[in-house]
N, C-alpha and C. Protein backbone atom coordinates (compact mmCIF):
# COMPACT_ATOMS: atom_id res chain seq x y z
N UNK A 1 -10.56 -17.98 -34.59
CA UNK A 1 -11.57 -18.67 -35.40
C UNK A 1 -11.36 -20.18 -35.36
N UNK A 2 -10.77 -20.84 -34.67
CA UNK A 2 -10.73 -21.94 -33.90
C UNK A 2 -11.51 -22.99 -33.68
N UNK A 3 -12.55 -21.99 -33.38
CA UNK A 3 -13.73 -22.71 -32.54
C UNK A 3 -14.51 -23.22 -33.79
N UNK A 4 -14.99 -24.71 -33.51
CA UNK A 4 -16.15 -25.30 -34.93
C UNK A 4 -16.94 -25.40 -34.42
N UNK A 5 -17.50 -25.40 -35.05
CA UNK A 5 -19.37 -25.16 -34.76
C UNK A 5 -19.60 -26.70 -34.55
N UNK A 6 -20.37 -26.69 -33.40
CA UNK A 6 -21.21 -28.09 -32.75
C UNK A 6 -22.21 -28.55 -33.81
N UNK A 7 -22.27 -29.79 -34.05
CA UNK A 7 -23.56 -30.43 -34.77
C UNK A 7 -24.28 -30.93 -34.25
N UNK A 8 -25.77 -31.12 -34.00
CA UNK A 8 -26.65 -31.38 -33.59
C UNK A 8 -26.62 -32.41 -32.63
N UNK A 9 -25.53 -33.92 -33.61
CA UNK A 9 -25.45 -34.72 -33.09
C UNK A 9 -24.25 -34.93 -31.52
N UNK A 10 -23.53 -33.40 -31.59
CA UNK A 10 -22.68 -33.43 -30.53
C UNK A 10 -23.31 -32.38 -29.78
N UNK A 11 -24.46 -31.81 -29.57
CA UNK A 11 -25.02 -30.83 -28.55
C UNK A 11 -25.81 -32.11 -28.05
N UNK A 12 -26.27 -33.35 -28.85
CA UNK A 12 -27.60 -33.94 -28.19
C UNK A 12 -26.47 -34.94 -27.19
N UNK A 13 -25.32 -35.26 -28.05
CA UNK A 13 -24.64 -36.25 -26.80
C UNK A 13 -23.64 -35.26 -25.51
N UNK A 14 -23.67 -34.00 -25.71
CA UNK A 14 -23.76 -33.28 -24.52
C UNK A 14 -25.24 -33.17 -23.64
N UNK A 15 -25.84 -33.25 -24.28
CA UNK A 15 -26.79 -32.87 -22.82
C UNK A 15 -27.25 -34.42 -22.03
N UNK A 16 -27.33 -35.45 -23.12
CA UNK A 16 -27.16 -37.08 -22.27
C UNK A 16 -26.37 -37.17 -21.50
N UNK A 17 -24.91 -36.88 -21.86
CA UNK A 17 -23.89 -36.79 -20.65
C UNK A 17 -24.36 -36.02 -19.46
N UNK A 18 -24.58 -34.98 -19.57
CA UNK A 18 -25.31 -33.82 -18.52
C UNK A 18 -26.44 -34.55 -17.84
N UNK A 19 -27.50 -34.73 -18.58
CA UNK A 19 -28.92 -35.90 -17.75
C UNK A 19 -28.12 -36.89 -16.97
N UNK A 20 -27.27 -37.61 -17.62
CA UNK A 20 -26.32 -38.95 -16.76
C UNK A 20 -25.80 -38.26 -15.48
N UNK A 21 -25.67 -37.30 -15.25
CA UNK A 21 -25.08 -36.90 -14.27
C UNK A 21 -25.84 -36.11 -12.78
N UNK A 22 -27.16 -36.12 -13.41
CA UNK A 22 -28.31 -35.45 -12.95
C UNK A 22 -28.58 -36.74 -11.63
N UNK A 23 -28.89 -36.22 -10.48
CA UNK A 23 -29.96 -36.88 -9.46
C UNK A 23 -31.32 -37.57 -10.25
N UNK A 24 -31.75 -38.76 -10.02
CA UNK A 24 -33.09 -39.26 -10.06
C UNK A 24 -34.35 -37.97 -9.55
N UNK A 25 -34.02 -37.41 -8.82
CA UNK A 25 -34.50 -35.76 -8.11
C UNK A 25 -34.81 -34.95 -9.00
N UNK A 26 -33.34 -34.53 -9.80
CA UNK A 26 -33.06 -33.73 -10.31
C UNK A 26 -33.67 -33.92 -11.63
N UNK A 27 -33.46 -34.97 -12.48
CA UNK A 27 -34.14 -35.61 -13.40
C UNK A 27 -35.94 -35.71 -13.35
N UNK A 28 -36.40 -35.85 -12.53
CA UNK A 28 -37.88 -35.47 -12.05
C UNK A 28 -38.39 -34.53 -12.05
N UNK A 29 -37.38 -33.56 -11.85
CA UNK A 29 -37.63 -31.64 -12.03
C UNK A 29 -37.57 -31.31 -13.19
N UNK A 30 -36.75 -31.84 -14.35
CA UNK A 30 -36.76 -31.23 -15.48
C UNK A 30 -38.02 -32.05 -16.50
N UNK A 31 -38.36 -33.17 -15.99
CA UNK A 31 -39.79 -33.59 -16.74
C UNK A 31 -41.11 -32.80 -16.05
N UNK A 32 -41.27 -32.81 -15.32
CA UNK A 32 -42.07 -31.99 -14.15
C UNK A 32 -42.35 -30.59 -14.86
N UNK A 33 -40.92 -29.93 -15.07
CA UNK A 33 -41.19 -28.50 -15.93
C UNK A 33 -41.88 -28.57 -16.95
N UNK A 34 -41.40 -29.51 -17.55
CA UNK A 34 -41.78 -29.72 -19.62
C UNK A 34 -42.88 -29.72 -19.55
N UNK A 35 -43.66 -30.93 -17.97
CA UNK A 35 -45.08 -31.03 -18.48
C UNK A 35 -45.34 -29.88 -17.98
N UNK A 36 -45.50 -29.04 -16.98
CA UNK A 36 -45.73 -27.89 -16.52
C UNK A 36 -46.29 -26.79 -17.35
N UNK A 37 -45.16 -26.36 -17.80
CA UNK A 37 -45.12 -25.19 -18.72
C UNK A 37 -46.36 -25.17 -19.77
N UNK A 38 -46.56 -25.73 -20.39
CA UNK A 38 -47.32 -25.47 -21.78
C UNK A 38 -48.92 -25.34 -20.91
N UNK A 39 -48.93 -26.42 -19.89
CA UNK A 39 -50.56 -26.14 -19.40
C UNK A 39 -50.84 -25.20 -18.82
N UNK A 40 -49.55 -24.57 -17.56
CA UNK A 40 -50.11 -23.55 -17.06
C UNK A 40 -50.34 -22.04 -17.69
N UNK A 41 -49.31 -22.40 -18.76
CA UNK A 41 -49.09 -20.80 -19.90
C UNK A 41 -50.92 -20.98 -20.76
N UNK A 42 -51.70 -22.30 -21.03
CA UNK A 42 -52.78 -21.92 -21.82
C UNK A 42 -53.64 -21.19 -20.04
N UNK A 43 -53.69 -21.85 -19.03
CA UNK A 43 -54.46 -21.40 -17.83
C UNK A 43 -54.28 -20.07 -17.47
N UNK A 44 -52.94 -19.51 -17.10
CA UNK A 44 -53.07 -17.93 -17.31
C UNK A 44 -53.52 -17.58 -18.90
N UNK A 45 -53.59 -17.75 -19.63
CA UNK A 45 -54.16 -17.14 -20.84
C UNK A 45 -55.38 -17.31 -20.92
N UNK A 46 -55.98 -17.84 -19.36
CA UNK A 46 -57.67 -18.13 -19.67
C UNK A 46 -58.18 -18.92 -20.58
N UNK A 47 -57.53 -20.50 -21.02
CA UNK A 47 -58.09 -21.25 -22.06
C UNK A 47 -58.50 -22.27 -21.19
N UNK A 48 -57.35 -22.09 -20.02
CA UNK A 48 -58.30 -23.68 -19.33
C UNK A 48 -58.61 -23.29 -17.72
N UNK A 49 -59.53 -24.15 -17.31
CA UNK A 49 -60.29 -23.74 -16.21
C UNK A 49 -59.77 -24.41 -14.93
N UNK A 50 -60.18 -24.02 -13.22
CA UNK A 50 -59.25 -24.96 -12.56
C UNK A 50 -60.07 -26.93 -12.58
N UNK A 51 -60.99 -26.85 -12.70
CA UNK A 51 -61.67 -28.17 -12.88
C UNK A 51 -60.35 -28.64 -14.51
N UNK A 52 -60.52 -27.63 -15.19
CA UNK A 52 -59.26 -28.86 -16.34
C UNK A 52 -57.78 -29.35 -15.76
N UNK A 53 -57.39 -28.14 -15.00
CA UNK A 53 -55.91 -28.41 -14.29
C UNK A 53 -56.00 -29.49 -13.42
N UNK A 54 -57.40 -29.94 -13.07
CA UNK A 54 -57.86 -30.85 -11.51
C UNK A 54 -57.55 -32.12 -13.02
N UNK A 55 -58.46 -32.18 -13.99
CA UNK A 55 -58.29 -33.34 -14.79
C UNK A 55 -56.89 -33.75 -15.23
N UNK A 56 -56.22 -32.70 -16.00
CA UNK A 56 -54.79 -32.92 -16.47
C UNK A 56 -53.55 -33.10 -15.46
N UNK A 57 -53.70 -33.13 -13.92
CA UNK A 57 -52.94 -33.39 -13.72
C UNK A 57 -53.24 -34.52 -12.48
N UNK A 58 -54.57 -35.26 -12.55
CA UNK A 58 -55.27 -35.94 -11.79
C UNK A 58 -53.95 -37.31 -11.84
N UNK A 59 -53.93 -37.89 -10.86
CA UNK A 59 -52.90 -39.54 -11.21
C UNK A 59 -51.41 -39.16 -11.14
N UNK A 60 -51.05 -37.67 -11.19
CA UNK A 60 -49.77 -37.12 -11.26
C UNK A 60 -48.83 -37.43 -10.20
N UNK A 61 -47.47 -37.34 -9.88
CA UNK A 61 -46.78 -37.72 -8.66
C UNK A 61 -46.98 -36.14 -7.62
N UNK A 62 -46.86 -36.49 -6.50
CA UNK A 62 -46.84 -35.29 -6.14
C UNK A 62 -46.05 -34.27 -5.89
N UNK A 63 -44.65 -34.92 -6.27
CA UNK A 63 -43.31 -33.53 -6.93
C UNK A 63 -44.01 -33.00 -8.20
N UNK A 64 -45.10 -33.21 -8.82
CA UNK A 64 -45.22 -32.33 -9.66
C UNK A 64 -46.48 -31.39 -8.93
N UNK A 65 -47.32 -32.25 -8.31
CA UNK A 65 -48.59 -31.16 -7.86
C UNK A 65 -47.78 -30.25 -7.27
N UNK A 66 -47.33 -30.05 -6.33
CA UNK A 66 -46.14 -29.11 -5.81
C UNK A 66 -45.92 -28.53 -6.20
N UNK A 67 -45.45 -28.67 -7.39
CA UNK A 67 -44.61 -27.56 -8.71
C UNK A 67 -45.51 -26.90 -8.97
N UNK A 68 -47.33 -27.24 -9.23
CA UNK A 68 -48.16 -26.78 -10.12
C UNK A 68 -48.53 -26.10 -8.88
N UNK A 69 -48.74 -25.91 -7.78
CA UNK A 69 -49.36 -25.27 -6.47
C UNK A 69 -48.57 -23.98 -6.48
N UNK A 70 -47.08 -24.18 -6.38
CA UNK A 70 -46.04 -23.05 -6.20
C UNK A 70 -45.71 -22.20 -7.11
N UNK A 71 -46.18 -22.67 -8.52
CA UNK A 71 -46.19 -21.88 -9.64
C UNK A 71 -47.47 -21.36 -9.92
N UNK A 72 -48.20 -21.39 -8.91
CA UNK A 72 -50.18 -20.41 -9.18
C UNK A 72 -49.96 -20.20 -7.41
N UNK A 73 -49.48 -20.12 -6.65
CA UNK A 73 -49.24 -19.51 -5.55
C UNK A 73 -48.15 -18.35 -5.81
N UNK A 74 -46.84 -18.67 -6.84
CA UNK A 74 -46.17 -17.79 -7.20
C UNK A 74 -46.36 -16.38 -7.92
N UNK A 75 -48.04 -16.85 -8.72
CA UNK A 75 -48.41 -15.80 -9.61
C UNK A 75 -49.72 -15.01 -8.51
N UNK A 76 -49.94 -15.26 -7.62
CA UNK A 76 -50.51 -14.47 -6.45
C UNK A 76 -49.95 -13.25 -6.63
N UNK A 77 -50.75 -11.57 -6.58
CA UNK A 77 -50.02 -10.57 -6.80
C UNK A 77 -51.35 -9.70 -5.70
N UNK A 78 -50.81 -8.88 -5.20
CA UNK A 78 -51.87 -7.94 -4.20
C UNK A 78 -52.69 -7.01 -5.11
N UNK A 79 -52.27 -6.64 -6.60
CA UNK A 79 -53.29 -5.90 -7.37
C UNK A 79 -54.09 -6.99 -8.72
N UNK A 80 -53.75 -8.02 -8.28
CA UNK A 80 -54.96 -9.19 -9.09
C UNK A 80 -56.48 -8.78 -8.98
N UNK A 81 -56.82 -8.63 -10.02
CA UNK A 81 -58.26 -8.52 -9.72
C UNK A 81 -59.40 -9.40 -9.13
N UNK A 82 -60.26 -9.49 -8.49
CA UNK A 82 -60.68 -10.27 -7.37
C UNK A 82 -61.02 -11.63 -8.09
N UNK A 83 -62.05 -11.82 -9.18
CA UNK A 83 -62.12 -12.61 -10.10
C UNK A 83 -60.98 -13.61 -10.63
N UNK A 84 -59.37 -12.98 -10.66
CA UNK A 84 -58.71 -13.80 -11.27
C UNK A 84 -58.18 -14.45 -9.72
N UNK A 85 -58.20 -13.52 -9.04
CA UNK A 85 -57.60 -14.39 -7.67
C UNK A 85 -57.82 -15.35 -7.40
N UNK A 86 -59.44 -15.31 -7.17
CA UNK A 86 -60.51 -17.03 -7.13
C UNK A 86 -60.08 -17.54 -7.79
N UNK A 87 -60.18 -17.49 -9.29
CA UNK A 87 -59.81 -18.69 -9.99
C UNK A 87 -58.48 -19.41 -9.37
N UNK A 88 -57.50 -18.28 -9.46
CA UNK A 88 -55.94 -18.92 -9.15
C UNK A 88 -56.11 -19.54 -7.71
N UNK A 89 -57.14 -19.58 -6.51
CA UNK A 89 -57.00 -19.81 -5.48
C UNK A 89 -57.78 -21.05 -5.59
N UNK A 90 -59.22 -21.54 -7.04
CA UNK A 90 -59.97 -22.94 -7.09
C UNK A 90 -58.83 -23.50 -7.39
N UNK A 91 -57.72 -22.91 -8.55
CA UNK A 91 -57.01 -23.77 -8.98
C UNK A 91 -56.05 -25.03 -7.70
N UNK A 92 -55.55 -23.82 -6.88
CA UNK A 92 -54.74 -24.18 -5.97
C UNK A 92 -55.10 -25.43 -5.26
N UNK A 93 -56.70 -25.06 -5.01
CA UNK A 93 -57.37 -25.78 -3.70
C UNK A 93 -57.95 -27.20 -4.66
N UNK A 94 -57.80 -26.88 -6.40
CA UNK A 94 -58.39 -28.48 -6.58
C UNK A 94 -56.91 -29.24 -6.79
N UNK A 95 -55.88 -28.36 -7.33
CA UNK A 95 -54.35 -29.61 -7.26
C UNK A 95 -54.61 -30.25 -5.91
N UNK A 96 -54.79 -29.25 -4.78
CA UNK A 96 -54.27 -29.99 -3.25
C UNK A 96 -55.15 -31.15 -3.17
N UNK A 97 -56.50 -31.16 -3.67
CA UNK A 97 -57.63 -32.38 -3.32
C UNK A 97 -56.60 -33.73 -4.34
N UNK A 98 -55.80 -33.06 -5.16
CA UNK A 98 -55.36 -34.62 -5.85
C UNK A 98 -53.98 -35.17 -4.84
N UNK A 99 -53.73 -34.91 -3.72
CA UNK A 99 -52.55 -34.96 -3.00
C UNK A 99 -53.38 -36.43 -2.30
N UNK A 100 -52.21 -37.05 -1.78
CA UNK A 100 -52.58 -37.89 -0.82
C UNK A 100 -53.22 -37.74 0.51
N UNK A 101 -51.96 -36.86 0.95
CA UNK A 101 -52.04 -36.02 2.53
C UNK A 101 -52.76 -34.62 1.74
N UNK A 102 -53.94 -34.02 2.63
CA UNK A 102 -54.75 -32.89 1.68
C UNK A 102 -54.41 -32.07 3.10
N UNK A 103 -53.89 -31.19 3.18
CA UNK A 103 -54.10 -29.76 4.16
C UNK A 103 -55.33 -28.32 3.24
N UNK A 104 -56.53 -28.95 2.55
CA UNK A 104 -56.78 -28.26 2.09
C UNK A 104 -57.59 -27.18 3.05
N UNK A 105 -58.09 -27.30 3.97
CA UNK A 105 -58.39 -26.06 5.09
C UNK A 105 -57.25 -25.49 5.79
N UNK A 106 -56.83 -25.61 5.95
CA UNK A 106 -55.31 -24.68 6.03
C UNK A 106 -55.56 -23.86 5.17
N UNK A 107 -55.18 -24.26 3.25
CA UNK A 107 -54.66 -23.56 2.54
C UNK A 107 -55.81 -22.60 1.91
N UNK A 108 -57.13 -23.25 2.40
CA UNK A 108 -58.32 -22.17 2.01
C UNK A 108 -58.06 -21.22 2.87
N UNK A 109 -57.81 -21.29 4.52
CA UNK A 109 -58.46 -20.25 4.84
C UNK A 109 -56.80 -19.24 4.82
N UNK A 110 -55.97 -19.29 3.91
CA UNK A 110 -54.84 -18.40 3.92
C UNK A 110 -55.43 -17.80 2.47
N UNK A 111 -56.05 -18.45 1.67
CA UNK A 111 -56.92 -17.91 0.72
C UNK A 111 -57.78 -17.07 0.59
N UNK A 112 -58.47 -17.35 1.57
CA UNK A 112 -59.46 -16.55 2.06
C UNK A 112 -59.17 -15.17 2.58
N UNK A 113 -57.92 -14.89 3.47
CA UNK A 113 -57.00 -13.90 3.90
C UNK A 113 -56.93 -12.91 3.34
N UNK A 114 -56.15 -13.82 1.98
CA UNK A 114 -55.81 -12.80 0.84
C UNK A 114 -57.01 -12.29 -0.08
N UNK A 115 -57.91 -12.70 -0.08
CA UNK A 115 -58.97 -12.01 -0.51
C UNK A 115 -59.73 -11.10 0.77
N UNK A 116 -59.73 -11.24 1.87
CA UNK A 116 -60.11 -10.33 2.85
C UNK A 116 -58.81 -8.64 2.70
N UNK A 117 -57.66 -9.41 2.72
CA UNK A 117 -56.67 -8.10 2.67
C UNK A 117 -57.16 -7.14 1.23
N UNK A 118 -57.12 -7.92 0.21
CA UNK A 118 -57.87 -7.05 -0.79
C UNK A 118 -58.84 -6.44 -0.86
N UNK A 119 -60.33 -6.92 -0.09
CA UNK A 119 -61.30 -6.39 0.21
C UNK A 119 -60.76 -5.11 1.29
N UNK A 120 -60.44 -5.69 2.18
CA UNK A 120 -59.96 -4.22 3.33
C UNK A 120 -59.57 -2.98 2.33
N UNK A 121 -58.26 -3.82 1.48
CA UNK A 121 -57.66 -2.23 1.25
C UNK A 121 -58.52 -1.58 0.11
N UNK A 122 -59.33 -2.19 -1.03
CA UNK A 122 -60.22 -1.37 -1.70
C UNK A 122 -60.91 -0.74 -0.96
N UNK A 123 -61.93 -1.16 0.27
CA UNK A 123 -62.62 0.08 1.70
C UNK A 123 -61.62 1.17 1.90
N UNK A 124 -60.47 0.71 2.13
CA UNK A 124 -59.60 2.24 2.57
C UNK A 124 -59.42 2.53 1.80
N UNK A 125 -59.01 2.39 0.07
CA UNK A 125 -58.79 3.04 -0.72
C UNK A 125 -60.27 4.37 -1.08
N UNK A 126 -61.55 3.42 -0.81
CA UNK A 126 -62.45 4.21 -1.25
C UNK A 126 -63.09 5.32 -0.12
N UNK A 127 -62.68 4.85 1.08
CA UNK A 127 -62.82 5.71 2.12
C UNK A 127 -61.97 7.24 2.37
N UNK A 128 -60.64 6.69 1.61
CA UNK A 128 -59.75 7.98 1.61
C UNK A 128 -59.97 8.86 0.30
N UNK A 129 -60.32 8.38 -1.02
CA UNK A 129 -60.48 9.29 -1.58
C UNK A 129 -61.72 9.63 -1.62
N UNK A 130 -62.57 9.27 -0.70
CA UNK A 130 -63.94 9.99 -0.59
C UNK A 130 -63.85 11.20 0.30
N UNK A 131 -62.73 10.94 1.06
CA UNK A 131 -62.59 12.02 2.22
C UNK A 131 -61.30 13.41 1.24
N UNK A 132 -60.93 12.38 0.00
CA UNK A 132 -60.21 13.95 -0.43
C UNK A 132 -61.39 14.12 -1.58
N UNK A 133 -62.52 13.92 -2.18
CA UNK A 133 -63.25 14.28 -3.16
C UNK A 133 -64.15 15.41 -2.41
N UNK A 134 -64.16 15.57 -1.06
CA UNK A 134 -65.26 16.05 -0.23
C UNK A 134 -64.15 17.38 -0.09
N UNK A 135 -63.20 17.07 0.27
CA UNK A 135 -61.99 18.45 0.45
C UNK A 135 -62.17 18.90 -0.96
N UNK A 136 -61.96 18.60 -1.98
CA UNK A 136 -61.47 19.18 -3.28
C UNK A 136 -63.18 19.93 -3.71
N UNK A 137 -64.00 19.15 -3.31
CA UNK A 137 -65.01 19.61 -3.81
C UNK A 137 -65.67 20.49 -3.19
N UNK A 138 -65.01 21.29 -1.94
CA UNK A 138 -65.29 22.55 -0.67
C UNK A 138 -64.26 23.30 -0.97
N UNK A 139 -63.47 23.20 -2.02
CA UNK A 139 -62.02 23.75 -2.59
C UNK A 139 -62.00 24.15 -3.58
N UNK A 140 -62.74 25.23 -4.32
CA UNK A 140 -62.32 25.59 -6.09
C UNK A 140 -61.11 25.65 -6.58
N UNK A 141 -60.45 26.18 -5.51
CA UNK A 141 -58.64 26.47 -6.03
C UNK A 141 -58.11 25.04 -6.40
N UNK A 142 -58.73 24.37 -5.49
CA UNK A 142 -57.71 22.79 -5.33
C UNK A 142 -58.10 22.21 -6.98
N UNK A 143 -59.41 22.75 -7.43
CA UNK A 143 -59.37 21.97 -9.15
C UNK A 143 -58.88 22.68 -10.45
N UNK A 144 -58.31 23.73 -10.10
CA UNK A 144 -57.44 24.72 -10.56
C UNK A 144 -55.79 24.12 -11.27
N UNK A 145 -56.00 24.23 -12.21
CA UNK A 145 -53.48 24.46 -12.40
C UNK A 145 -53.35 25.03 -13.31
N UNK A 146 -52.05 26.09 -13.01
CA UNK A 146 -51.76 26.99 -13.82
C UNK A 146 -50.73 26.76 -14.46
N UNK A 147 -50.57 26.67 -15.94
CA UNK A 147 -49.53 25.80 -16.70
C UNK A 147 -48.71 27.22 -16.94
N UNK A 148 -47.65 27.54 -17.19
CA UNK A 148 -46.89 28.34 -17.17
C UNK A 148 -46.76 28.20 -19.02
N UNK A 149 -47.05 29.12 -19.92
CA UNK A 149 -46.59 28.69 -21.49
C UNK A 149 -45.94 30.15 -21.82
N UNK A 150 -44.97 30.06 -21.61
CA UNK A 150 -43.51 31.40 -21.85
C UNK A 150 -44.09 32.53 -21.41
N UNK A 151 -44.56 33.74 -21.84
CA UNK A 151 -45.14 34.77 -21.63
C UNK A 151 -46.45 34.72 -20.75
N UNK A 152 -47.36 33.85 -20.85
CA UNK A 152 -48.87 33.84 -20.36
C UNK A 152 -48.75 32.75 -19.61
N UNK A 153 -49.75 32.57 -18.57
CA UNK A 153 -50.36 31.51 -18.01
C UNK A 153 -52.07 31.48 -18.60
N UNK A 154 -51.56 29.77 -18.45
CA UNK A 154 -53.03 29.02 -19.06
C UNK A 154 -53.39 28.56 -17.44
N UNK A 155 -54.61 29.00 -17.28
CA UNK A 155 -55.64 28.26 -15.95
C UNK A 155 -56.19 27.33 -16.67
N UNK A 156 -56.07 25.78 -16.04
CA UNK A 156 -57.17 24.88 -16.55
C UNK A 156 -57.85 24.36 -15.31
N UNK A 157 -59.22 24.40 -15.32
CA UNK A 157 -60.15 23.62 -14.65
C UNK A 157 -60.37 22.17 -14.67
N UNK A 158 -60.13 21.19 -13.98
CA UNK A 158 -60.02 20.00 -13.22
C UNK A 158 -61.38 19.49 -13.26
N UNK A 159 -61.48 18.59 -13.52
CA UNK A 159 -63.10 17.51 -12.53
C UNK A 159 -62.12 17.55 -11.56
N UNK A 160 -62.75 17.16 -10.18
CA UNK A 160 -62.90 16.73 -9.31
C UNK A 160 -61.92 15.23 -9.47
N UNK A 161 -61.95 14.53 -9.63
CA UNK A 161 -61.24 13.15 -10.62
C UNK A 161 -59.77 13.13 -10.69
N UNK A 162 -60.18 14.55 -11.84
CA UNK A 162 -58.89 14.36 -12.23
C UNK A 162 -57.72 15.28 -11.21
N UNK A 163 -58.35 15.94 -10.31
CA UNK A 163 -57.58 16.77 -9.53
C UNK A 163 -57.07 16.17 -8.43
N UNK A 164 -58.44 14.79 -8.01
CA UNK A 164 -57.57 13.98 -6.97
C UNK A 164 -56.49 12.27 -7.58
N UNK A 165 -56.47 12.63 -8.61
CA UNK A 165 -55.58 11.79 -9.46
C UNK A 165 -54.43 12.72 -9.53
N UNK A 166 -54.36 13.78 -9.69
CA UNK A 166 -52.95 14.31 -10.38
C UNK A 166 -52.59 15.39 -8.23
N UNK A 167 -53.24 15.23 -7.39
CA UNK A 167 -53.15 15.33 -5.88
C UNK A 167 -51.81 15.02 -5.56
N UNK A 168 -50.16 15.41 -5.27
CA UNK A 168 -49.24 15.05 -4.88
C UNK A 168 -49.32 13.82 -3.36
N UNK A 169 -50.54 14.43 -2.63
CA UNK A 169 -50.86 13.69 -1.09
C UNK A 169 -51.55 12.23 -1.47
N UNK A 170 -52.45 12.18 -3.01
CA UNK A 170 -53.00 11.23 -3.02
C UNK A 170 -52.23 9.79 -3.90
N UNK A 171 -51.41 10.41 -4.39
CA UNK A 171 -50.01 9.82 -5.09
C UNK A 171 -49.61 8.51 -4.00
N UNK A 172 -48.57 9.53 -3.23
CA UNK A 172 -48.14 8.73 -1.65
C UNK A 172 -49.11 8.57 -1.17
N UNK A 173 -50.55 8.35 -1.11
CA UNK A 173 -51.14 7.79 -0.35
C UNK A 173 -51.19 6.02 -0.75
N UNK A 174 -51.21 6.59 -2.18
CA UNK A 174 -51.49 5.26 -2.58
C UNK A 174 -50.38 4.29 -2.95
N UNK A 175 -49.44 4.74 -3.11
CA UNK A 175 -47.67 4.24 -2.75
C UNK A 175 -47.74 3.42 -1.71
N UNK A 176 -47.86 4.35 -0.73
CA UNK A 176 -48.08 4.05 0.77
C UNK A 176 -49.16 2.88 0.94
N UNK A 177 -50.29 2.66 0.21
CA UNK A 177 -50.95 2.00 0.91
C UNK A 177 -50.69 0.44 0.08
N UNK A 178 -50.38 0.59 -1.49
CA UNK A 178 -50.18 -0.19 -1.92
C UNK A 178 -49.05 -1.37 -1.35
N UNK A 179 -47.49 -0.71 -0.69
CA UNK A 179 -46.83 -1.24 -0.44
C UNK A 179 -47.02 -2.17 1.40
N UNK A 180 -47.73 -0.85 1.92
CA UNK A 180 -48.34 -1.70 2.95
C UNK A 180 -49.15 -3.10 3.19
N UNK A 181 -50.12 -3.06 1.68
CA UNK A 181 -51.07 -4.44 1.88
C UNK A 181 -50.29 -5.09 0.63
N UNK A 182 -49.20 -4.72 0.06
CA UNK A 182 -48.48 -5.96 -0.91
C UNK A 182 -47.73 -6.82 0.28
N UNK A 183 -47.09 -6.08 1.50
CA UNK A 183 -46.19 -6.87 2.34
C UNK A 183 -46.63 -7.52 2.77
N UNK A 184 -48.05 -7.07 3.31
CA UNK A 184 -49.25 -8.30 4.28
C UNK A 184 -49.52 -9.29 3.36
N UNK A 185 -50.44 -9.22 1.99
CA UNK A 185 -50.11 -9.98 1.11
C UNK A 185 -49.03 -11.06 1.24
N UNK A 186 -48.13 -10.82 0.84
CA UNK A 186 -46.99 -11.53 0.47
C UNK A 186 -46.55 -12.57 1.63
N UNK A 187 -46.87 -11.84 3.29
CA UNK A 187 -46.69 -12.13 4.16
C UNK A 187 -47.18 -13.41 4.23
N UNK A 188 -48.87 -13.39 3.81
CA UNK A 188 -49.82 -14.70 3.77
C UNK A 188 -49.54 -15.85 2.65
N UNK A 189 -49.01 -15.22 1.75
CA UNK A 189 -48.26 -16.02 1.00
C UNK A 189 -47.12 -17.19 1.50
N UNK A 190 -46.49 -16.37 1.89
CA UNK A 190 -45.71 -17.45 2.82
C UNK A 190 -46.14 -18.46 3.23
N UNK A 191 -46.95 -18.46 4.36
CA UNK A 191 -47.55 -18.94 5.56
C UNK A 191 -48.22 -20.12 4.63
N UNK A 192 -49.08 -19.64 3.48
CA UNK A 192 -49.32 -20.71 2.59
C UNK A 192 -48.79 -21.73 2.05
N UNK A 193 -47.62 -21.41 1.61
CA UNK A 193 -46.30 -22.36 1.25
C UNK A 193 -46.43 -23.22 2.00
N UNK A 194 -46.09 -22.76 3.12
CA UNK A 194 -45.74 -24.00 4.20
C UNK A 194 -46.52 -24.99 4.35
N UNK A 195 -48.04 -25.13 3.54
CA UNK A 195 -49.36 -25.91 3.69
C UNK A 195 -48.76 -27.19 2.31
N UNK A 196 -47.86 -26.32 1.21
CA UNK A 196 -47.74 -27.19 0.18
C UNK A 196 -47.19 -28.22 0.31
């Protein structure tokens, strides 16, 4: 029981010592965050639009546009819904117009990508379970399950729906297909970076 408790005034002249010791770099990164944080947390919460992120961070240095590009390139996800993607992809493409040097066709058309890979895989998604709704629905047994309850079995009848939802083949299909167009995804992601 040794240990005394720090007072305010000796945690604040620890972390000055700590800043004093920081890179001019390094020191740029931790203001960079502060402003960061609070705007992009109201923008994913849908309060602000990418035309406000274009205003609030218009005149900015560009170690911070950077930060703000890689942190809405970071929140890129392969099951975003198409709607939020755009937004996160105007956002992207109006920080880059506040850059000096603009690679903004580059970084559209890796944008563009990733909304094509999404479009593809919803077609195969809807192409394959059209091709098992057509099996299940030439199949009475297949909308069939027999629950086992101690002594008796219960038969319950299925939609169609719900039989190719609870489908063991259509499970891994979609495992399978999900992880396939998250890698491509992610893949283009990359390639984007390199535009920032």
């Amino acid at each position: 029981m040794g240990d005394k408790i720090k007072t305010a005034l000796e945690i604040a002249l620890e972390k000055a010592a700590m800043l004093e010791d920081l890179s001019a770099e390094e020191k740029e990164e931790i203001e960079n965050k502060k402003k960061l944080e609070p705007i992009m947390a109201k923008f994913y919460q849908n309060k602000l639009k990418p035309e406000d992120l274009w205003e609030k961070f218009k005149g900015e240095k560009n170690s911070l546009l950077i930060m703000v590009q890689k942190n809405l390139i970071d929140s890129l996800k392969f099951n975003l819904k198409t709607d939020e993607l755009k937004r996160r992809a105007k956002a992207i493409i109006a920080i880059e117009s506040l850059k000096k040097e603009q690679k903004v066709s580059a970084i559209q058309q890796g944008l563009n990508i990733l909304e094509q890979v999404q479009k593809k895989a919803e077609a195969e998604k809807n192409q394959v379970y059209n091709q098992f709704k057509a099996a299940i629905e030439n199949n009475p047994q297949a909308r069939t399950r027999i629950i086992d309850q101690g002594d008796s079995k219960i038969v319950l009848k299925l939609s169609v729906e719900d039989a190719i939802e609870q489908n063991p083949q259509w499970k891994q299909y979609i495992s399978d297909m999900e992880n396939r167009y998250t890698e491509e995804f992610e893949n283009i992601i990359k390639q984007i970076k390199k535009y920032v």
